[in-house]
Protein backbone atom coordinates (compact mmCIF):
# COMPACT_ATOMS: atom_id res chain seq x y z
CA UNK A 1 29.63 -15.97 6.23
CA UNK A 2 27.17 -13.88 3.84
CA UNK A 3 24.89 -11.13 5.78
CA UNK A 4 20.92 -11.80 5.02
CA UNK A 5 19.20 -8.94 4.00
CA UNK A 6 15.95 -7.39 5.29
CA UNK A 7 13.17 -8.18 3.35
CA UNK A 8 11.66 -5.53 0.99
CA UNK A 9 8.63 -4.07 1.49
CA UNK A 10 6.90 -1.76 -0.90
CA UNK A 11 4.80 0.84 0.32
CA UNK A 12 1.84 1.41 -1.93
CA UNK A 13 0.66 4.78 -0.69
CA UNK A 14 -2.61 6.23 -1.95
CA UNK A 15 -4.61 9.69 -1.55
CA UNK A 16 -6.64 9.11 1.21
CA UNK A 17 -6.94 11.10 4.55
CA UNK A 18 -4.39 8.89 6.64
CA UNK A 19 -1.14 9.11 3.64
CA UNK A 20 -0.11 11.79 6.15
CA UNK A 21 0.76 9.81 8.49
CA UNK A 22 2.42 7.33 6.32
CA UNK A 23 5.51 6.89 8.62
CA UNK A 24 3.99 5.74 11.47
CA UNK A 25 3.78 2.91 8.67
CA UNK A 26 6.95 2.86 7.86
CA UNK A 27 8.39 3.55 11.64
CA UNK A 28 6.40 0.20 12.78
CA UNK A 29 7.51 -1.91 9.67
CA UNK A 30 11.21 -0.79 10.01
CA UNK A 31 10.94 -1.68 13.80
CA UNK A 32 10.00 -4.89 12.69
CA UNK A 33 12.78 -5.95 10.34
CA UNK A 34 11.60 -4.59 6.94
CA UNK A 35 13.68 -2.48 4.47
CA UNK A 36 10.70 -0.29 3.20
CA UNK A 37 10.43 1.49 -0.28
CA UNK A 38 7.82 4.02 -0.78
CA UNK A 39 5.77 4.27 -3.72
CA UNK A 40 2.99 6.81 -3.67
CA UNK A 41 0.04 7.16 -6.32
CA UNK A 42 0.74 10.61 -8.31
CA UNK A 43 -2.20 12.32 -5.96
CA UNK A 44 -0.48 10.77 -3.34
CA UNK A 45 2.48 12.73 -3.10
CA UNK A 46 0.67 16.08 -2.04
CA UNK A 47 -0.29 14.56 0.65
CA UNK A 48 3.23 13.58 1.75
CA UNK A 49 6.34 15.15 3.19
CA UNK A 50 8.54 13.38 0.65
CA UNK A 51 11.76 14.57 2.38
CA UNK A 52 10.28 13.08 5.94
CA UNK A 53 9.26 10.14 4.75
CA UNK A 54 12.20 9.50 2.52
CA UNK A 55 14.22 9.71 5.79
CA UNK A 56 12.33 7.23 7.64
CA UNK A 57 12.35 4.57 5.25
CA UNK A 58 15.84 5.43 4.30
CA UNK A 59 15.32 5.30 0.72
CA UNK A 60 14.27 7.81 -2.05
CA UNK A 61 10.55 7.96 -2.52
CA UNK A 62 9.31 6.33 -6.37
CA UNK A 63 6.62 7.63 -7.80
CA UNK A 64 6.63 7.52 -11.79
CA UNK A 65 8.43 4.78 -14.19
CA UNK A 66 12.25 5.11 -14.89
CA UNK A 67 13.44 5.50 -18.22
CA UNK A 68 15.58 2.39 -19.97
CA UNK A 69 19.58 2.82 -18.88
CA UNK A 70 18.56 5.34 -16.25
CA UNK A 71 19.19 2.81 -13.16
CA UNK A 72 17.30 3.35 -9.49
CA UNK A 73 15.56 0.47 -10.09
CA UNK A 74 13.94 -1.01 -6.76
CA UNK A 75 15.15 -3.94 -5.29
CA UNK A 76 12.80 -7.23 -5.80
CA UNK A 77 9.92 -6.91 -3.27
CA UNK A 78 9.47 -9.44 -0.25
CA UNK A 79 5.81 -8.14 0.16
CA UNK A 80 3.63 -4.92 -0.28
CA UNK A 81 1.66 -2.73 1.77
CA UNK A 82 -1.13 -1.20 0.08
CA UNK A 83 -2.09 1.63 2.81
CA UNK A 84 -4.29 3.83 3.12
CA UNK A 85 -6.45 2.80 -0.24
CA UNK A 86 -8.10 5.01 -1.90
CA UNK A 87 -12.07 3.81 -3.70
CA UNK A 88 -10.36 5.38 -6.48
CA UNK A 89 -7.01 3.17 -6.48
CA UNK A 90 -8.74 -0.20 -5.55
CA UNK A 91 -10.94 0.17 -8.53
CA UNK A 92 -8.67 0.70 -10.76
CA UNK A 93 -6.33 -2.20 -9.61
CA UNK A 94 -9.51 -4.51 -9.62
CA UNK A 95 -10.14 -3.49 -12.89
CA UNK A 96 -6.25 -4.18 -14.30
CA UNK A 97 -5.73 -0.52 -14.79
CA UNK A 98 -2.24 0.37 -14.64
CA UNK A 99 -1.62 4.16 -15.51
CA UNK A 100 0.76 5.06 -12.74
CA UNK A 101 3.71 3.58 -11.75
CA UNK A 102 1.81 2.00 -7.99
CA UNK A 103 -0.70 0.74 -9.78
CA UNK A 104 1.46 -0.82 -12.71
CA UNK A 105 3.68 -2.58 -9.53
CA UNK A 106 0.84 -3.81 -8.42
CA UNK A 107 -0.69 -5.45 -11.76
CA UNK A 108 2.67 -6.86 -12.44
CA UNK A 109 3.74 -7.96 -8.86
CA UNK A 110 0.39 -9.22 -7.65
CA UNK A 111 0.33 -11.37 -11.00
CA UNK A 112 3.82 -12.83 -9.84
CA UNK A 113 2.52 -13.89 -6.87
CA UNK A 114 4.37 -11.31 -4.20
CA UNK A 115 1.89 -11.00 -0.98
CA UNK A 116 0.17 -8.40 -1.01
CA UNK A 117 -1.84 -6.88 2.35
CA UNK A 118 -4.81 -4.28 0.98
CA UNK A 119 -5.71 -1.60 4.01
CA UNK A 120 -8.62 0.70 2.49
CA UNK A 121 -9.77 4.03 3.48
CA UNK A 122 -13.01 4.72 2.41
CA UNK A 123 -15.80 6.06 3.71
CA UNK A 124 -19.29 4.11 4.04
CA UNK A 125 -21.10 5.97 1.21
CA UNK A 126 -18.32 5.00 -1.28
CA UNK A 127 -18.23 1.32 0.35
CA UNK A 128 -21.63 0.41 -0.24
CA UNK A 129 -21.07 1.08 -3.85
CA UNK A 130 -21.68 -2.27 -5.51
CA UNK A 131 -18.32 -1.68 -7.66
CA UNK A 132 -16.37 -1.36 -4.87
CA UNK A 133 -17.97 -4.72 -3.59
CA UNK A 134 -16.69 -6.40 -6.78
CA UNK A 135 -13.18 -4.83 -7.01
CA UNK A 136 -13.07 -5.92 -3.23
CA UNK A 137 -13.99 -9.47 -4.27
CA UNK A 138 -11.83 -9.22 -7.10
CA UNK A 139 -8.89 -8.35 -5.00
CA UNK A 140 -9.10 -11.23 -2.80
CA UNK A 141 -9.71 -14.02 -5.60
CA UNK A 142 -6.06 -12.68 -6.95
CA UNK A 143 -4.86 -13.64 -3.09
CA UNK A 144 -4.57 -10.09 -1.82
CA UNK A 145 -5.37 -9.99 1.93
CA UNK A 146 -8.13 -7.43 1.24
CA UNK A 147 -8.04 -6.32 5.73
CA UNK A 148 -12.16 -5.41 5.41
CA UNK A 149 -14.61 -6.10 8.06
CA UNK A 150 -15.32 -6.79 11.63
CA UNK A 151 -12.40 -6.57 13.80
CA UNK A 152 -10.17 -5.17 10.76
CA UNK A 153 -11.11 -1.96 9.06
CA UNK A 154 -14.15 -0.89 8.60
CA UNK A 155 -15.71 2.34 6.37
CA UNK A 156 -15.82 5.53 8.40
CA UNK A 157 -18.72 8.42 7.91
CA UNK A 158 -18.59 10.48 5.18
CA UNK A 159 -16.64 13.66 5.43
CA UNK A 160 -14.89 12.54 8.91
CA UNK A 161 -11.09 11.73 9.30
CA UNK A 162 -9.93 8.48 10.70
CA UNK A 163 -6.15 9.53 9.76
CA UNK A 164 -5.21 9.57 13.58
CA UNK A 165 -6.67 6.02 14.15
CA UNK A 166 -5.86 4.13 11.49
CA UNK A 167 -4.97 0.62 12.10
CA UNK A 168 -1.36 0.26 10.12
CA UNK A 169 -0.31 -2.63 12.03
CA UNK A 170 -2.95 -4.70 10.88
CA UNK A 171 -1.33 -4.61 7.01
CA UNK A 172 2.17 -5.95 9.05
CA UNK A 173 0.22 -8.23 11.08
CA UNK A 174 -1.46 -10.11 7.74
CA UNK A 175 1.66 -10.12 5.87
CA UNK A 176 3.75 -11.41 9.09
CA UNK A 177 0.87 -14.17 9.05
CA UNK A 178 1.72 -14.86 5.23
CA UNK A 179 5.30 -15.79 6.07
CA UNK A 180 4.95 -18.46 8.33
């Protein structure tokens, strides 16, 4: 009889206010049957306690591109959690930009057809920015469950913190939804 493995989910952390509090991410996905991998953005990881969070998911946390022959490589992901997004990150995703190793998972994963659940962080001055709009639009023409509006998440005032509040399960919840 052959054990079945979790699935994989990748952890797509960006810097935004809530990365902090990234395990209560991981925690809730773990508690629901997911072998997580964190990947933060290279802003990201000040934001982080790498050695908590890397104890919570279990795994070592992958931030930059391996070298050829120097093994780690990540398992094949199930699904990916983009969470907390950053106006910076989406737009750069949108746009096919790929200059970190998150963001070059992402172009290469999302083209594959992996789901993808998209949780932004951003506040209402940067949401109203017609770019963001598009990358949004973008995002969700590619199949990303872009989790934007009423009843979701939804921008928060300018120079406030929504860390404490923000909605992780609803990333879970979409990609749960996916599987069926």
């Amino acid at each position: 009889m052959t054990e079945r493995r979790a699935p994989v989910l990748y952890v797509i952390v960006c810097a935004a206010g809530p990365a902090e509090r990234v395990t209560v991410l991981i925690e809730a996905a773990r508690a629901r049957g997911w072998d997580t991998y964190v990947v933060p953005t290279p802003t990201a990881e000040d934001f982080l306690d790498l050695d908590e969070v890397q104890r919570i998911s279990g795994h070592p946390v992958r931030s930059a591109w391996r070298r050829p022959g120097d093994g780690g490589s990540l398992p094949a992901a199930d699904a990916i959690v983009v969470a907390p997004a950053s106006y910076n990150s989406i737009n750069k995703w949108a746009a096919g930009t790929a200059d970190c190793y998150a963001l070059g998972l992402l172009a290469e994963l999302g083209g594959a057809g992996t789901p993808i659940a998209l949780l932004p962080n951003v506040n209402s001055a940067f949401a109203a920015n017609r770019v963001y709009q598009r990358s949004l639009d973008e995002l969700r023409a590619s199949g990303v469950h872009v989790l934007v509006g009423p009843g979701l998440i939804e921008p928060h005032p300018p120079r406030t913190d929504n860390a404490e509040h923000f909605p992780w399960h609803l990333a879970l919840d979409a990609l749960e939804r996916s599987r069926r």
